[in-house]
Protein backbone atom coordinates (compact mmCIF):
# COMPACT_ATOMS: atom_id res chain seq x y z
CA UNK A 1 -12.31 28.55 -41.58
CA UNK A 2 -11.89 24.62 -40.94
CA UNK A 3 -14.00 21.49 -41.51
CA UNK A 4 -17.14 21.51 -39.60
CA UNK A 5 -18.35 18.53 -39.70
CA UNK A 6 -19.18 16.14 -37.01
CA UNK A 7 -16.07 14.00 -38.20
CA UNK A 8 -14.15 16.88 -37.84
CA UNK A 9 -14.71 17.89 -34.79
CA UNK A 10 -14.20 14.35 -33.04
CA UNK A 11 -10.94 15.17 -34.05
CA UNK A 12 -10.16 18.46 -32.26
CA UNK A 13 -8.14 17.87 -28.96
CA UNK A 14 -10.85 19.21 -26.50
CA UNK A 15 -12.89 17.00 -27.36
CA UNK A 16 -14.71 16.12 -24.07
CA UNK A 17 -14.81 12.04 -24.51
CA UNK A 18 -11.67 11.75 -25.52
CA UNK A 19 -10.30 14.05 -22.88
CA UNK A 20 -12.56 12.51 -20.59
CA UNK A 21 -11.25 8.82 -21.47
CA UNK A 22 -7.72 9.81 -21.67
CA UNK A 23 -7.69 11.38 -18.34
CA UNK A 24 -9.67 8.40 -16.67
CA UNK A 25 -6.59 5.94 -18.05
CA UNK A 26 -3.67 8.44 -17.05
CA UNK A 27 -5.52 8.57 -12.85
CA UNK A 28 -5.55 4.50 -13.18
CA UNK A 29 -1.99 4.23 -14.53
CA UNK A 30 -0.60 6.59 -11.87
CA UNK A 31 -2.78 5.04 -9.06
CA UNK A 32 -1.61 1.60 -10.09
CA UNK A 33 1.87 3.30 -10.43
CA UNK A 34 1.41 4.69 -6.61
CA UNK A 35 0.66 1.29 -5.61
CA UNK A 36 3.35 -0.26 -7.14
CA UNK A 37 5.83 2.18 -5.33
CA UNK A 38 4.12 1.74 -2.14
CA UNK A 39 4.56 -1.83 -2.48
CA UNK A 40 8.04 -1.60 -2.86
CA UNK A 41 8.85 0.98 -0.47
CA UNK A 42 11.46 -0.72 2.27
CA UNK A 43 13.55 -2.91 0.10
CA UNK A 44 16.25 -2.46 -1.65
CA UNK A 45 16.36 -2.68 -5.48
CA UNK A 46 13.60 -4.53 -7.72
CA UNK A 47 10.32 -6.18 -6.02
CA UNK A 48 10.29 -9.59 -7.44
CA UNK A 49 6.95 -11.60 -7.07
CA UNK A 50 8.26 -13.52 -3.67
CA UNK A 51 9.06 -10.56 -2.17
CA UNK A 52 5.89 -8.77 -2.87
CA UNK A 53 3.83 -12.11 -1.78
CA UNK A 54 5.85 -12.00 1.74
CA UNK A 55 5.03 -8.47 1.93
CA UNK A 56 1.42 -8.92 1.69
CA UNK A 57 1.69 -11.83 3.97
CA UNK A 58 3.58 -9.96 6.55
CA UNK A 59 1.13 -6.96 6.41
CA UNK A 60 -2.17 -9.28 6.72
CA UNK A 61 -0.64 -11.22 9.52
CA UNK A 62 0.46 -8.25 11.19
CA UNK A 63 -2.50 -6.08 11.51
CA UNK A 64 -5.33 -7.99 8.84
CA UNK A 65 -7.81 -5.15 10.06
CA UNK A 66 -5.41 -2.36 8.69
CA UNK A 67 -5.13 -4.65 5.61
CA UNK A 68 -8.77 -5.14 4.86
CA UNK A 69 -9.46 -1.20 5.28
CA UNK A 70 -6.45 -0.50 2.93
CA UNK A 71 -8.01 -2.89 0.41
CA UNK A 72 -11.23 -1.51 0.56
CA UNK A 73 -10.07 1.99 -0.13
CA UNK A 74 -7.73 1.32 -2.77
CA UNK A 75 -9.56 -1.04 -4.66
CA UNK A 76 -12.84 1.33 -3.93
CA UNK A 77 -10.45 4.43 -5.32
CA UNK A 78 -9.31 1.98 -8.31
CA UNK A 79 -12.26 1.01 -9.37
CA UNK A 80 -13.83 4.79 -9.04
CA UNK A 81 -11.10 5.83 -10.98
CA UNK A 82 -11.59 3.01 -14.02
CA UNK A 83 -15.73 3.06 -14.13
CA UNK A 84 -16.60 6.45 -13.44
CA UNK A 85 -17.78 8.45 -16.78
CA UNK A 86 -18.36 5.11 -17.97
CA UNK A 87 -20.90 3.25 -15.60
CA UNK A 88 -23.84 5.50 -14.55
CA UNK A 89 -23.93 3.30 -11.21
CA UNK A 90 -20.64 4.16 -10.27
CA UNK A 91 -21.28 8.67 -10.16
CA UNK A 92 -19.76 8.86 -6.54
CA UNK A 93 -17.22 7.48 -4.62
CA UNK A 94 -19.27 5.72 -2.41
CA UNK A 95 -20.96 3.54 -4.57
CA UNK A 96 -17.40 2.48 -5.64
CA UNK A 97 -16.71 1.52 -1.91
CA UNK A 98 -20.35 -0.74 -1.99
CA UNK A 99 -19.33 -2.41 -4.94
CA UNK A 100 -16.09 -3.63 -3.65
CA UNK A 101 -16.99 -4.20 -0.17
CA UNK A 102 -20.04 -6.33 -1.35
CA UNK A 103 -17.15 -8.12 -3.42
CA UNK A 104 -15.91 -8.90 -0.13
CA UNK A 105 -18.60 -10.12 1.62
CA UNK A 106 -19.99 -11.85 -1.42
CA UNK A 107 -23.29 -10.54 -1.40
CA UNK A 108 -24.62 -9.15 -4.59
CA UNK A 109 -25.51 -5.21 -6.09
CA UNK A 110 -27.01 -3.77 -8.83
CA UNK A 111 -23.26 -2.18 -9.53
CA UNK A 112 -21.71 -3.91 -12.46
CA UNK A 113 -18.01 -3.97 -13.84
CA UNK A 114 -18.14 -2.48 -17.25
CA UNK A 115 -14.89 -1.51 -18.56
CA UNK A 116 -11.50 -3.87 -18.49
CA UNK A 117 -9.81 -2.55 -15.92
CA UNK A 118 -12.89 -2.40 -13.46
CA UNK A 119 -13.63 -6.43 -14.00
CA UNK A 120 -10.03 -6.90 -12.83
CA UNK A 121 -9.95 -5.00 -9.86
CA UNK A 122 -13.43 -6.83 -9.18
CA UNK A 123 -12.04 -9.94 -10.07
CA UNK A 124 -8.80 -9.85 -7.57
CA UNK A 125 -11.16 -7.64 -4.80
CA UNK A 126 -13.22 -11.18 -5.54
CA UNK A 127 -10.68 -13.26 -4.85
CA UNK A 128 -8.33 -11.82 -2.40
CA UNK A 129 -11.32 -10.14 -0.34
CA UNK A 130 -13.05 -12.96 1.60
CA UNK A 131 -9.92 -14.74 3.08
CA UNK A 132 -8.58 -11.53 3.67
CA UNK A 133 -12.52 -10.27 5.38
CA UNK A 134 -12.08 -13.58 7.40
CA UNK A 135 -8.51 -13.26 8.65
CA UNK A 136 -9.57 -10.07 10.56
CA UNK A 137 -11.79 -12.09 12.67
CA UNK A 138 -9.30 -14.25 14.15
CA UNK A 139 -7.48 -13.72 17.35
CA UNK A 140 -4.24 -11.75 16.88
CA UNK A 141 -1.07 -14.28 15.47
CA UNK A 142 -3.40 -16.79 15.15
CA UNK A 143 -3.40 -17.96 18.99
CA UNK A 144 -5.84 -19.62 20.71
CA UNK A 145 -8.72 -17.47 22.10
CA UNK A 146 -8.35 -18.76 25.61
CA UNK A 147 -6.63 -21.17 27.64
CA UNK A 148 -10.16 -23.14 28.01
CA UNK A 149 -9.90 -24.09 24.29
CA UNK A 150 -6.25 -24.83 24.08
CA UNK A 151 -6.76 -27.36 26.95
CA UNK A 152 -10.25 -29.03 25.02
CA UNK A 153 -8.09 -28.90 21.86
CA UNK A 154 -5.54 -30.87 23.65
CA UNK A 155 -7.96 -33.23 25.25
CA UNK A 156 -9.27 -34.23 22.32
CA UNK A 157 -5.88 -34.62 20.86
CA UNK A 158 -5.01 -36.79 23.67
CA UNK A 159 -8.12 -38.87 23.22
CA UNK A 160 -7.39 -39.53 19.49
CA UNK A 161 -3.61 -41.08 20.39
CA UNK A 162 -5.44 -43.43 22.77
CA UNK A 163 -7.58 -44.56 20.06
CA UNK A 164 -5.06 -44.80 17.40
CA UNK A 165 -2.77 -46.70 19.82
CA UNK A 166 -5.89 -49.50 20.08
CA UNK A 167 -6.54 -49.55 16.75
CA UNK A 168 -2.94 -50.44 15.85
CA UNK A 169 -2.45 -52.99 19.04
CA UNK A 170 -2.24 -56.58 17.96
CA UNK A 171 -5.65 -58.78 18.22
């Protein structure tokens, strides 16, 4: 027969925390891992930090409402993956997708970061969310919304030469 003690049997690989916690670290490695390769997908040879800020540029500017959704989700799926088991507010998959897009918005929840890894994807979701939130509701490449503003914008332009040429004109 073995040890039976409570000590002892903390020790036995099935143990259903340590399982539990070791799984929950190996899906948020490989998810980062995923990420990573998804980032550098296209290119030839190593990502270096330019390169992955250009790609994130390019992405946002090119469709910003593809880029918020893809945020949402894999931030939501990130932070899922590093709270659940370990915050009771964070049971379903859903209430991983309110935390974050709250981050976004910043409004406030009763959802709280509790381990390491989930205060960092809060911290960048944070961060990176409400420009990002914001850039979807501009017109497409950044243009004008109508031809009625880019003449008032232009007017006013005009107006502010005239008065810089008077201010400058000797007395």
């Amino acid at each position: 027969m073995g040890d039976t003690s409570p000590r002892a049997a903390s020790k036995v690989p099935g143990d259903a925390a340590a399982a539990r916690s070791l799984g929950r670290d190996e899906r948020l490695r490989g998810a980062l891992a995923l990420l990573g390769l998804g980032l550098a997908a296209g290119g030839a040879g190593e990502l270096s930090y330019d390169d992955l800020k250009q790609r994130l540029r390019s992405a946002v500017t090119r469709d910003p409402l593809d880029a918020l959704a893809a945020m949402v989700l894999g931030c939501s799926y990130l932070f899922y993956q590093a709270e659940h088991g370990e915050n009771p507010r964070c049971a379903r998959f859903v209430d991983a997708v309110l935390f974050i897009s709250t981050c976004l918005s910043g409004a406030h929840t009763d959802v709280f970061a509790r381990t390491p890894a989930g205060k960092a994807i809060a911290s960048f979701a944070m961060t990176f969310g409400p420009p990002l939130a914001g850039s979807t509701l501009r017109p497409p490449g950044g243009a004008p919304a109508s031809q009625a503003l880019h003449e008032q914008n232009q007017a006013i332009l005009e107006r502010l030469d005239g008065i810089l040429e008077a201010l400058r004109a000797p007395r």
